[in-house]
C-alpha atoms as a PDB file:
ATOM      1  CA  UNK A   1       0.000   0.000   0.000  1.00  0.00           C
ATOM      2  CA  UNK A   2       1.322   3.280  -0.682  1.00  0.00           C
ATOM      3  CA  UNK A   3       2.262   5.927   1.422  1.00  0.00           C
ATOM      4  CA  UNK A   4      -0.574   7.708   3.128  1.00  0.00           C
ATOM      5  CA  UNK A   5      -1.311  11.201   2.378  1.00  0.00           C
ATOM      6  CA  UNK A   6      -1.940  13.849   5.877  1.00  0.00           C
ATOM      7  CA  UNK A   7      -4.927  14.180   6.895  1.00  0.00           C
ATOM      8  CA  UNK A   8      -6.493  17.237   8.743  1.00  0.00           C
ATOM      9  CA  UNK A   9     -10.384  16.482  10.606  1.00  0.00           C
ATOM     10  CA  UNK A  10     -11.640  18.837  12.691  1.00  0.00           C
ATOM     11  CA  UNK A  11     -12.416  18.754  16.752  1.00  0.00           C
ATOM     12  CA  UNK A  12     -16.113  19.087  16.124  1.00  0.00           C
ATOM     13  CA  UNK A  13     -15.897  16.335  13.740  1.00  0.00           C
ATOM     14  CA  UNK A  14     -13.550  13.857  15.249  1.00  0.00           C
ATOM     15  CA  UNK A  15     -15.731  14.012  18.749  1.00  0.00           C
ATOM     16  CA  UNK A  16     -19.054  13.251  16.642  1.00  0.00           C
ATOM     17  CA  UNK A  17     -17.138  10.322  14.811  1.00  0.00           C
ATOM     18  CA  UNK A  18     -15.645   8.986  18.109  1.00  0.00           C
ATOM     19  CA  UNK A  19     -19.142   9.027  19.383  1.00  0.00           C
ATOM     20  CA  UNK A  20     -20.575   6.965  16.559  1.00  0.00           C
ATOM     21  CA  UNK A  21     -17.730   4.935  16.362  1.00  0.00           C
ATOM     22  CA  UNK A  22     -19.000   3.616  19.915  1.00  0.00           C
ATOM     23  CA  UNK A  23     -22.098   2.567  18.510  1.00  0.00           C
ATOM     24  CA  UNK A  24     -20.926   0.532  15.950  1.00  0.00           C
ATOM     25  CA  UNK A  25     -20.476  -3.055  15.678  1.00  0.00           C
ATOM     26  CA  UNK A  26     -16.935  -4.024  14.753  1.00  0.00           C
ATOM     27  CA  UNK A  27     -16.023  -3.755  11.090  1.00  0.00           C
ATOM     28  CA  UNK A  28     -13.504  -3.411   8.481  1.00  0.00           C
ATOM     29  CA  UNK A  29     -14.923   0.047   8.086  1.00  0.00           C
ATOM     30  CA  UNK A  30     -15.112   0.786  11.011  1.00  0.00           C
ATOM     31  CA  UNK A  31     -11.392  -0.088  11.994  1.00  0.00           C
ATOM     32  CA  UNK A  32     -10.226   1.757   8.353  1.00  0.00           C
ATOM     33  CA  UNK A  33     -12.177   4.917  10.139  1.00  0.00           C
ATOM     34  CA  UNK A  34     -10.624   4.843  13.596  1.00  0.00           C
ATOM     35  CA  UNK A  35      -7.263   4.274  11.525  1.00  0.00           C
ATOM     36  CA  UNK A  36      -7.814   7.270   9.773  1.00  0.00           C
ATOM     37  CA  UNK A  37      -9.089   8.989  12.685  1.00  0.00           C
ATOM     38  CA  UNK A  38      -5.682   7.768  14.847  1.00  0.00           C
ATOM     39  CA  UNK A  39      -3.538   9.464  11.946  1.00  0.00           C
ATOM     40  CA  UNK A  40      -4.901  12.712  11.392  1.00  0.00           C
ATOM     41  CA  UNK A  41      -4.466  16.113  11.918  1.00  0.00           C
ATOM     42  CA  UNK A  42      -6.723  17.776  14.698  1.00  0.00           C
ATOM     43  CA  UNK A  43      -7.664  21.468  14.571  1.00  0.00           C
ATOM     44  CA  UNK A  44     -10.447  23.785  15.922  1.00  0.00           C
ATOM     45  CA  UNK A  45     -13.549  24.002  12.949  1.00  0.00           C
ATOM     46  CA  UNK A  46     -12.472  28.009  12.879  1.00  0.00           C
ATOM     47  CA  UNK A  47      -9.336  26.602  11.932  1.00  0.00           C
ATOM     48  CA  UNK A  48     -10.093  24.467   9.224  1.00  0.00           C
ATOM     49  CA  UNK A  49      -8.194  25.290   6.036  1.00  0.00           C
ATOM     50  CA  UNK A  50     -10.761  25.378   3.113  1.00  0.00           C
ATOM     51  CA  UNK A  51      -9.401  22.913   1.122  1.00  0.00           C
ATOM     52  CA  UNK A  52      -9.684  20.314   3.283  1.00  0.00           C
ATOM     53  CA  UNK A  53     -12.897  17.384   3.316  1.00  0.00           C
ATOM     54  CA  UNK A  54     -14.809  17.192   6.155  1.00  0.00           C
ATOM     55  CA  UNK A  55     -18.330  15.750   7.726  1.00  0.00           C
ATOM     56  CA  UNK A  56     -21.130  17.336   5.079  1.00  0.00           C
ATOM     57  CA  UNK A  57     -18.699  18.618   3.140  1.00  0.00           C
ATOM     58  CA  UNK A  58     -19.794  18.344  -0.973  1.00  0.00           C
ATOM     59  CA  UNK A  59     -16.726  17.357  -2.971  1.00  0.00           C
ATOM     60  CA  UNK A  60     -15.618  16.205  -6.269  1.00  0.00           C
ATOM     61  CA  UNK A  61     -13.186  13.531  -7.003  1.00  0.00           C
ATOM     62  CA  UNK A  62     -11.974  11.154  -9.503  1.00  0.00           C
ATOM     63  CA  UNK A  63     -10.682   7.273  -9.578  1.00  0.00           C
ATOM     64  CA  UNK A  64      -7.923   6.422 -11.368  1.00  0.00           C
ATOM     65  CA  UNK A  65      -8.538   4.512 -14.450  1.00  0.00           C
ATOM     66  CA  UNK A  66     -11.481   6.217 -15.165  1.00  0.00           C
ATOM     67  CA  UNK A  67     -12.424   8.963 -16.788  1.00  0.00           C
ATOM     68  CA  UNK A  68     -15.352   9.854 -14.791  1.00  0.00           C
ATOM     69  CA  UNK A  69     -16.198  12.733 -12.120  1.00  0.00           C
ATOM     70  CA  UNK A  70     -18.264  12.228  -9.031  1.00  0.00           C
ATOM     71  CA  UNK A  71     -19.809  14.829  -6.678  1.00  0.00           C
ATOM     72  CA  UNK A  72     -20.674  13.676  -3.347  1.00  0.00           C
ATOM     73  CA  UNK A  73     -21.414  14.840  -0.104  1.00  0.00           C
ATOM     74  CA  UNK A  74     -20.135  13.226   3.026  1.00  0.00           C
ATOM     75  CA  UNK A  75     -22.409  12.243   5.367  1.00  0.00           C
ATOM     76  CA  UNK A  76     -22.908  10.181   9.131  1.00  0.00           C
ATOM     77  CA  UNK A  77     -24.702   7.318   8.416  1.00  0.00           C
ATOM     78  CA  UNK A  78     -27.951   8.686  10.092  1.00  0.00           C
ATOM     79  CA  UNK A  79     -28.055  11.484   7.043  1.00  0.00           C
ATOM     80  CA  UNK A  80     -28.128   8.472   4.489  1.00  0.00           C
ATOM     81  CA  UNK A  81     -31.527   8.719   2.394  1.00  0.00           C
ATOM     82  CA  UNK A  82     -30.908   6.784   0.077  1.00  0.00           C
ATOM     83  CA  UNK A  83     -30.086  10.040  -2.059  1.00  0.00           C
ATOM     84  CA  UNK A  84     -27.482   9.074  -4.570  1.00  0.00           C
ATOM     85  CA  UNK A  85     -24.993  11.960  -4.309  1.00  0.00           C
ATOM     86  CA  UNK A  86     -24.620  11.036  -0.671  1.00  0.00           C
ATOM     87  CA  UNK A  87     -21.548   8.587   0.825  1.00  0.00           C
ATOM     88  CA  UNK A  88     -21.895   7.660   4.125  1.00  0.00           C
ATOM     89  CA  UNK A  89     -18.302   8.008   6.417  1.00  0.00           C
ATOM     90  CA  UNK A  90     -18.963   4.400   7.348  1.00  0.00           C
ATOM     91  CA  UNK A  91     -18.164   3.301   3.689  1.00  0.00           C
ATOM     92  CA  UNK A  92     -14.605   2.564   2.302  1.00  0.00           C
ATOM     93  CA  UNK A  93     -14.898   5.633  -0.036  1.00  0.00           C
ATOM     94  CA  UNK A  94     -16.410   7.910   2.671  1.00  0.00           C
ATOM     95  CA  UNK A  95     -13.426   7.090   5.463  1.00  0.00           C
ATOM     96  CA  UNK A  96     -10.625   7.252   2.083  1.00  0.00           C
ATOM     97  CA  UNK A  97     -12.745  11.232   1.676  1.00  0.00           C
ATOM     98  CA  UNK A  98     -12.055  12.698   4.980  1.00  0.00           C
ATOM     99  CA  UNK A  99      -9.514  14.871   5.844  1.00  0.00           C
ATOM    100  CA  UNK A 100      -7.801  15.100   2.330  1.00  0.00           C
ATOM    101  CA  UNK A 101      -7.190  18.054   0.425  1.00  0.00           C
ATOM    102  CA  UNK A 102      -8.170  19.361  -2.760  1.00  0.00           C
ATOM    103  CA  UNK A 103      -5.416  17.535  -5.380  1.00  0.00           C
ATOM    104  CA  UNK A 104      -4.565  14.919  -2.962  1.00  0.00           C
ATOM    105  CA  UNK A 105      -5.041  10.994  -4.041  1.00  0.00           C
ATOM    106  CA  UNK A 106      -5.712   7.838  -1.664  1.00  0.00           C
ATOM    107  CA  UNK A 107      -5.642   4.096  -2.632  1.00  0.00           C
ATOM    108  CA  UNK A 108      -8.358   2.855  -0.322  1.00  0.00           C
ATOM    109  CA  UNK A 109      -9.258  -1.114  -0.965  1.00  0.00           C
ATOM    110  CA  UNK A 110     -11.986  -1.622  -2.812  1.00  0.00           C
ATOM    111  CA  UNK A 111     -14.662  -4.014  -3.610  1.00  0.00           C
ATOM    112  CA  UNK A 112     -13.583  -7.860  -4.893  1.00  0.00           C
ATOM    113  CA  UNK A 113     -10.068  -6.757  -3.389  1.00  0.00           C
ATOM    114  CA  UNK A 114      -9.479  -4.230  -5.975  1.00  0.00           C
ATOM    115  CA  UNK A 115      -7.447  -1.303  -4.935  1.00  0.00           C
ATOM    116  CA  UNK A 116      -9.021   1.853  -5.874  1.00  0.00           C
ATOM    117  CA  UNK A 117      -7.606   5.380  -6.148  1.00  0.00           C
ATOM    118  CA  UNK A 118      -9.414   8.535  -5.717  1.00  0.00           C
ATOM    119  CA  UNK A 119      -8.281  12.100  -6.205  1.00  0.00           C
ATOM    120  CA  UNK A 120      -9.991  15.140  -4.613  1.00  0.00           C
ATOM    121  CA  UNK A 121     -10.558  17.740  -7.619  1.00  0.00           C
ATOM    122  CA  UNK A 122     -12.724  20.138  -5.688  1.00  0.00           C
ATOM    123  CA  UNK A 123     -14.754  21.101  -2.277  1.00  0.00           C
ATOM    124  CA  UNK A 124     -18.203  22.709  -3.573  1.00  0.00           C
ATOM    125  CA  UNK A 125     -19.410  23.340  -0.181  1.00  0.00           C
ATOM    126  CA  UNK A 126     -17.506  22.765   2.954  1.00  0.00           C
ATOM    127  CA  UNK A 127     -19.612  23.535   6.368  1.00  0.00           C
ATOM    128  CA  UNK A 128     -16.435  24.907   7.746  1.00  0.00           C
ATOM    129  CA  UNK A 129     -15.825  27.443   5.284  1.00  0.00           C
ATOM    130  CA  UNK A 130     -19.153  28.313   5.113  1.00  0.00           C
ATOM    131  CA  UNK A 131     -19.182  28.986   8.884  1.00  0.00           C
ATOM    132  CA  UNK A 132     -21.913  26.358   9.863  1.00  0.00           C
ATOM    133  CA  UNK A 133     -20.734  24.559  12.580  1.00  0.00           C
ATOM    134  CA  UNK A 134     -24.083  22.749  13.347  1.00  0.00           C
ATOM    135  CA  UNK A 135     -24.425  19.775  10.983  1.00  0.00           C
END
């Protein structure tokens, strides 16, 4: 596995994960989530640089090997409505999301064992930024 890019999450956000973390039965998803959590960067939400992904934040990214673009925003698992352009934390793709900045690039595992790679080409909304600190 490659080396892991820095990651920067948020007080606000890292207590809230932390807290549903404690709910949840033991996973691989979960354990790739407190990994990530372990590693990262923790700052105050009013000092969250704006190029960074956090909780609710909408972003768009690439995979390697494909051409395509997805926008998504990341959400806690109780936010999931089914709503396509939503990825819950909770999933591979939603843990490899947080805390990277815009042109950074993860290889998460994927499904079947694949290893996927997925670069962060913009943050359309970021609660942070946008100075909304309840969601």
């Amino acid at each position: 596995m490659a080396q892991l890019p820095p990651i920067t999450v948020s007080t606000l956000d890292l207590a809230r994960l932390e807290a549903l973390l404690e709910k949840q039965p033991d996973s691989d998803a979960v354990r790739r989530l407190e990994d990530e959590l372990d590693r990262a960067n923790v700052v105050a939400p009013t000092e969250m640089p704006d190029n960074i992904v956090t909780m609710n934040s909408t972003i768009t990214f690439t995979m390697a090997g494909s051409k395509e673009t997805f926008t998504k925003t990341l959400c806690y698992p109780r936010d999931m409505d089914g709503a396509k352009e939503k990825i819950s934390v909770l999933a591979p793709i939603g843990a490899a999301l947080l805390g990277l900045a815009i042109d950074q690039s993860i290889q998460w595992p994927g499904p079947n064992g694949k290893t996927l790679q997925v670069a962060i080409t913009a943050i359309d909304y970021q609660p942070e930024r946008a100075g909304d600190y309840q969601s």
